[in-house]
Each structure stands twice: as structure tokens, then as C-alpha cells.
C-alpha atoms as a PDB file:
ATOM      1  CA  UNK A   1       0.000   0.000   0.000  1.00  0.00           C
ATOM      2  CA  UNK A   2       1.499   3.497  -1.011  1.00  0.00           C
ATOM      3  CA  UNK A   3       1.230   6.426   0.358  1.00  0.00           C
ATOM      4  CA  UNK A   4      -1.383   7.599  -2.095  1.00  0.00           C
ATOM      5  CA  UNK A   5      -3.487   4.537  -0.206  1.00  0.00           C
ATOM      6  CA  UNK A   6      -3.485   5.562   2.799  1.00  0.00           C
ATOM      7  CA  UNK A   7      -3.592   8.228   5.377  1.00  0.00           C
ATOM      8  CA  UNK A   8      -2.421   8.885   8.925  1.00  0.00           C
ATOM      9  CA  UNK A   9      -5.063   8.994  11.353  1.00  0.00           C
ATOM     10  CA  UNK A  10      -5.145   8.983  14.829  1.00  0.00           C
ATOM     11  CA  UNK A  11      -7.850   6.148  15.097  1.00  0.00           C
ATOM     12  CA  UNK A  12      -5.349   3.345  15.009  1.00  0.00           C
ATOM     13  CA  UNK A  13      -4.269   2.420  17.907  1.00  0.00           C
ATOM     14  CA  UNK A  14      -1.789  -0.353  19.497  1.00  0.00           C
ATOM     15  CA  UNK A  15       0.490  -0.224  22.561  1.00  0.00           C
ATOM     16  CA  UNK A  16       2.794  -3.018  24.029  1.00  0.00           C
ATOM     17  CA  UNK A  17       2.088  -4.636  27.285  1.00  0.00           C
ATOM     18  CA  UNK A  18       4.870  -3.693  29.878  1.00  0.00           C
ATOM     19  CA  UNK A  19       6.428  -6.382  31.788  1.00  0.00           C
ATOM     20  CA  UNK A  20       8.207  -9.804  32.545  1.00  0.00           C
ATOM     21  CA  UNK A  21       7.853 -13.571  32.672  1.00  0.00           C
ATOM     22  CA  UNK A  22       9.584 -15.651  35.179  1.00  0.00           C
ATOM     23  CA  UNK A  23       9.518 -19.132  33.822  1.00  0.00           C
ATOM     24  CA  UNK A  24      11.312 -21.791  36.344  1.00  0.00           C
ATOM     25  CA  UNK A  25      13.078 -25.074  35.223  1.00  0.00           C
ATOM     26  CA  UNK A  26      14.517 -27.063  37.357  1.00  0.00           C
ATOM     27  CA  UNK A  27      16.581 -25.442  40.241  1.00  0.00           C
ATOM     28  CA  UNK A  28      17.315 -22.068  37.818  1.00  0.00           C
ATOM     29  CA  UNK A  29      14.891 -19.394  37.401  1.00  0.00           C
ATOM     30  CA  UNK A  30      15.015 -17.503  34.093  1.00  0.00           C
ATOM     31  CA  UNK A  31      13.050 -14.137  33.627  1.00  0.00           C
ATOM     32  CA  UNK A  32      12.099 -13.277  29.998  1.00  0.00           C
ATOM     33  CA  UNK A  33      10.991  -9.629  29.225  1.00  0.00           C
ATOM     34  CA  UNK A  34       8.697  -8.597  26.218  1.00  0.00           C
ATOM     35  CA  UNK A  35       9.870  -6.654  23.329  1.00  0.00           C
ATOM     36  CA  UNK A  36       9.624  -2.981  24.248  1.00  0.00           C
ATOM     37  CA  UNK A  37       8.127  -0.485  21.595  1.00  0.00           C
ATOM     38  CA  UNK A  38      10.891   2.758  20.958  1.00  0.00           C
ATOM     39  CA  UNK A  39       8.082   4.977  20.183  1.00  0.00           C
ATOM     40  CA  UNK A  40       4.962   5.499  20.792  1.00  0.00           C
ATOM     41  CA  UNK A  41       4.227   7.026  17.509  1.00  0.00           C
ATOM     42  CA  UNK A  42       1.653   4.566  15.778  1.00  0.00           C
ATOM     43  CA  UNK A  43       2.764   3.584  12.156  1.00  0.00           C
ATOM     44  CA  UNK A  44      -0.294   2.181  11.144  1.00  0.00           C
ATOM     45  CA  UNK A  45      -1.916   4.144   8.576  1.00  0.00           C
ATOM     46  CA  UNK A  46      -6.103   3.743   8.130  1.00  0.00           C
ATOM     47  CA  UNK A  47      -7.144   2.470   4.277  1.00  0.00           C
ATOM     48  CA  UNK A  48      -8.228   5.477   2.730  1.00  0.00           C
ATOM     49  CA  UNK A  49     -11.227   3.829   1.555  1.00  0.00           C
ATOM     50  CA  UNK A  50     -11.879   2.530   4.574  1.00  0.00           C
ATOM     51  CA  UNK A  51     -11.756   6.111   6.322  1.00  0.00           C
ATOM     52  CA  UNK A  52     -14.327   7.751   3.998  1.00  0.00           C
ATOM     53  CA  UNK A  53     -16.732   4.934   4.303  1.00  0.00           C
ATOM     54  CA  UNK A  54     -16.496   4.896   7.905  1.00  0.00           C
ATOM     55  CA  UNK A  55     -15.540   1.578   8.388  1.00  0.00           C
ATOM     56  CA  UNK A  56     -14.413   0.128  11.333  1.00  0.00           C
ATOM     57  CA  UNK A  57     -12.065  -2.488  12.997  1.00  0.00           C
ATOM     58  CA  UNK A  58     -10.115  -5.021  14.855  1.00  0.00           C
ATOM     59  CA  UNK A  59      -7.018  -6.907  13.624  1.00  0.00           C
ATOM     60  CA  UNK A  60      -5.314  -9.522  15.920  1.00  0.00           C
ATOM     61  CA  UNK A  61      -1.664 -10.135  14.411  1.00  0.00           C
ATOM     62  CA  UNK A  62       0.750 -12.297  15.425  1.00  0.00           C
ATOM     63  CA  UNK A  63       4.267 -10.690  15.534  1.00  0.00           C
ATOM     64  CA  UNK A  64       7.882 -12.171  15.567  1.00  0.00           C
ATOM     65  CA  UNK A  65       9.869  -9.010  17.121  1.00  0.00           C
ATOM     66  CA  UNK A  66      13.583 -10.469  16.152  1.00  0.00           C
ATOM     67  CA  UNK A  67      16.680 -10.253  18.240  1.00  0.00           C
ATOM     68  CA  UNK A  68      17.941  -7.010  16.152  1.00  0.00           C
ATOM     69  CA  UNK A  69      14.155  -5.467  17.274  1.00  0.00           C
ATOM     70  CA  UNK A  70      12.665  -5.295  13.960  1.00  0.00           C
ATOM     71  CA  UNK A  71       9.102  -7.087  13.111  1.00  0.00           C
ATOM     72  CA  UNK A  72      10.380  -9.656  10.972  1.00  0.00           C
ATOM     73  CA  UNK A  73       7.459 -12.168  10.952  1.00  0.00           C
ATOM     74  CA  UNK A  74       3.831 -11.239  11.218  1.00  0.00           C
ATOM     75  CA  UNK A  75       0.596 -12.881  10.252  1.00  0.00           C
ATOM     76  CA  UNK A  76      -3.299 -12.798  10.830  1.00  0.00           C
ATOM     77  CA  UNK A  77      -4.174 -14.362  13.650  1.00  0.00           C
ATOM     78  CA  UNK A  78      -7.816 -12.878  14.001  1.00  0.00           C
ATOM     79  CA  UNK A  79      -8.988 -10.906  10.826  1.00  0.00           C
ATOM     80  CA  UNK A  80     -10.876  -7.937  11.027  1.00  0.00           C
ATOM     81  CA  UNK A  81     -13.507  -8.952   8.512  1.00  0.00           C
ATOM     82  CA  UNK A  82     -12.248  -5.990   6.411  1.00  0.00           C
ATOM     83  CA  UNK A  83      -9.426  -7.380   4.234  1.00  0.00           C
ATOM     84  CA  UNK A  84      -8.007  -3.785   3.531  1.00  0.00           C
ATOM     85  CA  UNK A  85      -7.354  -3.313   7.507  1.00  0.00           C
ATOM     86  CA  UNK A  86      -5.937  -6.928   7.718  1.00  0.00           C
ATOM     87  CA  UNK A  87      -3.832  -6.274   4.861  1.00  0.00           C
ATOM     88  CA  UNK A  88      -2.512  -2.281   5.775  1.00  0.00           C
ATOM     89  CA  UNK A  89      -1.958  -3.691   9.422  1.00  0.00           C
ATOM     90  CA  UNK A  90       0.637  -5.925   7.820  1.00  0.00           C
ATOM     91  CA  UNK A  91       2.179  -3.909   5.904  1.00  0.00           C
ATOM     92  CA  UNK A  92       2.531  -1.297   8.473  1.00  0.00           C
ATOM     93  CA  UNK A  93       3.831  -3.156  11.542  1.00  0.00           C
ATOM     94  CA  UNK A  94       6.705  -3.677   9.324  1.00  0.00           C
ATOM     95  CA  UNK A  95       7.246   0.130  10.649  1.00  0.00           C
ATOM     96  CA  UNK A  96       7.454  -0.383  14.462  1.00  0.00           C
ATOM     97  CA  UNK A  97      10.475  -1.142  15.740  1.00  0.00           C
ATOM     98  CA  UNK A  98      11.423  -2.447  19.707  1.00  0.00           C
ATOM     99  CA  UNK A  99      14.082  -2.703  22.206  1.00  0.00           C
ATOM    100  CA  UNK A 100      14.448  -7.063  21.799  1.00  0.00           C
ATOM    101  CA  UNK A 101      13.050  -9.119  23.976  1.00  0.00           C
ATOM    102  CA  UNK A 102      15.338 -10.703  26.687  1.00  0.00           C
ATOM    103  CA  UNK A 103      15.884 -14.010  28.339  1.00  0.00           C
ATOM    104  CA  UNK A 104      18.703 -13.839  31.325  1.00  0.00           C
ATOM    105  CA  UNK A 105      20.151 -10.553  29.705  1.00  0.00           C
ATOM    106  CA  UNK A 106      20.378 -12.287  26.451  1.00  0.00           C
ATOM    107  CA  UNK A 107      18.467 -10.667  23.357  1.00  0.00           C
ATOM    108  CA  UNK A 108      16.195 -13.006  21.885  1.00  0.00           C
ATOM    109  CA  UNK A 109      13.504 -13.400  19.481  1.00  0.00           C
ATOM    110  CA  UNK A 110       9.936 -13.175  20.583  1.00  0.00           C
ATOM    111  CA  UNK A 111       6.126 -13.512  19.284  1.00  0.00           C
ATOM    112  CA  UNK A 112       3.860 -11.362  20.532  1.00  0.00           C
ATOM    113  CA  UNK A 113       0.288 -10.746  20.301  1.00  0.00           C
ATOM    114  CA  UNK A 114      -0.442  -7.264  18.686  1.00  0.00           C
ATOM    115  CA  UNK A 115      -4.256  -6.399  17.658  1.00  0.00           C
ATOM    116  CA  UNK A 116      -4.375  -3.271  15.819  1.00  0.00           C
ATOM    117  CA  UNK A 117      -7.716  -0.928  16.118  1.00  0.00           C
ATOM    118  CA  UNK A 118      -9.303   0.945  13.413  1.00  0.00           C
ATOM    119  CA  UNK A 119     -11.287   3.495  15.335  1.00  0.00           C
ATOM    120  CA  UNK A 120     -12.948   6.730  13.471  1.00  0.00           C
ATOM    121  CA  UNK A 121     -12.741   8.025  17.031  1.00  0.00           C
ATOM    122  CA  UNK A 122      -9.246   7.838  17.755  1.00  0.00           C
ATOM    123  CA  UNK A 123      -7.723   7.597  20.577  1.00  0.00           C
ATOM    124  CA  UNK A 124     -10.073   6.105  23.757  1.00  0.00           C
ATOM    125  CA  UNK A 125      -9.575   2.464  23.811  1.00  0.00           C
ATOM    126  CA  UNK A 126      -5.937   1.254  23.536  1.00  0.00           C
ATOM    127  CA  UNK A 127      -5.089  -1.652  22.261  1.00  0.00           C
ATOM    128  CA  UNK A 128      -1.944  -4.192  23.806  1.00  0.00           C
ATOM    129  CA  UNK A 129       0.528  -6.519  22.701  1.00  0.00           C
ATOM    130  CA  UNK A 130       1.342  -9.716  24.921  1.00  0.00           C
ATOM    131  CA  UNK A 131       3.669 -12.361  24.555  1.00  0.00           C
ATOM    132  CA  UNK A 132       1.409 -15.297  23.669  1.00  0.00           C
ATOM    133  CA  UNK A 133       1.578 -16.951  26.761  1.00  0.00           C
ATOM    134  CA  UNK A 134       0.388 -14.247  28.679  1.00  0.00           C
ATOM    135  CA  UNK A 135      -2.833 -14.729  30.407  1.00  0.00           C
ATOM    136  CA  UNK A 136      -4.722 -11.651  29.162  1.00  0.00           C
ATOM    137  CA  UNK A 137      -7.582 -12.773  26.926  1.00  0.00           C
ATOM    138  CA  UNK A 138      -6.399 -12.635  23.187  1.00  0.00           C
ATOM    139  CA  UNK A 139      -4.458  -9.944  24.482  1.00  0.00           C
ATOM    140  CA  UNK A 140      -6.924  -7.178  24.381  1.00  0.00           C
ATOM    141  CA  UNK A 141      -6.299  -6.563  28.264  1.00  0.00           C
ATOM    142  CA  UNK A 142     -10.524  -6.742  29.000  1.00  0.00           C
ATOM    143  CA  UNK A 143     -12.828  -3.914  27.967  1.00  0.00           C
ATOM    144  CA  UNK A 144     -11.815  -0.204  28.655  1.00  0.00           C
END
């Protein structure tokens, strides 16, 4: 999608889920922490179409973050119903960039849970990204 497809708009939302897993094996505890987001800038650009018909909605992607920080990997894991969001939310994540997750220290690569919301509103319901495991429902974090 170019930018002649697409505008800027403040109704797309996402925000990463601050925080740390302690996963125990055997007699050695090891604590992972999530990918980190370095801005809080949203990339993800609404479907111009999409904007002037007013349409609406959720995309739940799955997201490698890699050990470098970059989204590397990403698919659909819950589509909007709208295959112009599902599509521009893939495209754009390719624009957020992290601080790597880490195990002991260590950088590693990480999946996380992202869902991206189209929102004519903007701004009044964020949206998070979890590490899979995490025991927030489909890692939308409840209502708000």
C-alpha cells in the first residue's frame, strides 16, 4: 500500500504490554521480558477507503519481534472482517520497531500478540501486545 493509499489517522491504535515472565526449570529461574516499543508514535496508517466509508475495525496479528528489534514475521491471527485493515496492518507493523526481547540478559527473538484498532474516534480504547503466553484474553487486556 502506497502512500497515495493511505492516510495517517489517529484512530489506530496499538500499545505493548509492559512487563516480565519468570519461567522456572529445574533449580534455575530464568526471567524473559517482552519486546519494548521505541516509540509510541503509531505507524499504522487507516485504508483510505476505509476512512471515507467509515468503516471500522479489529485486527489480531501475530508478531515475531527479532533479536535485532525489527518485526520480521507477522501474520493474521484474528482478521478484522475488512481485508483492507488486515492487509494495511501488515504492511505497516513492518514500521514499528522495539528494544528485543530478553531471556537472562540475552536478546532473543519473541512472538507477541499485537491487535491493531481501526477506530474513526481515535484515541479512547488502547489496544496491547502480549507475549502469547500471557494470560490476558487474546491480548486485548478486557474492555476499557
Amino acid at each position: 500500500m502506497g502512500e497515495a493509499g493511505a492516510l495517517l489517522r489517529p484512530g489506530v491504535l496499538f500499545l505493548l504490554l509492559l512487563g516480565a515472565v519468570v519461567l522456572v526449570g529445574g533449580c534455575r529461574e530464568s526471567v524473559e521480558i517482552p519486546p519494548q516499543p521505541l516509540s509510541t508514535a503509531s505507524p499504522f496508517r487507516y485504508p483510505i477507503d476505509q476512512w471515507d466509508g467509515r468503516v471500522e475495525g479489529e485486527v489480531l496479528l501475530m508478531v515475531r519481534v527479532g533479536a535485532d528489534g525489527h518485526a520480521d514475521t507477522a501474520y493474521v491471527h484474528e482478521t478484522s472482517g475488512v481485508p483492507a485493515l488486515d492487509s494495511a496492518a501488515l504492511v505497516d507493523v513492518r514500521g514499528l520497531l522495539f528494544a528485543p526481547a530478553r531471556r537472562d540478559g540475552e536478546r532473543i527473538d519473541m512472538w507477541v500478540r499485537l491487535p491493531v484498532r481501526y477506530r474513526m474516534g481515535g484515541g479512547a480504547d488502547p489496544t496491547d501486545a502480549v507475549p502469547p503466553g500471557d494470560s490476558l484474553a487474546a491480548g486485548r487486556g478486557g474492555d476499557r
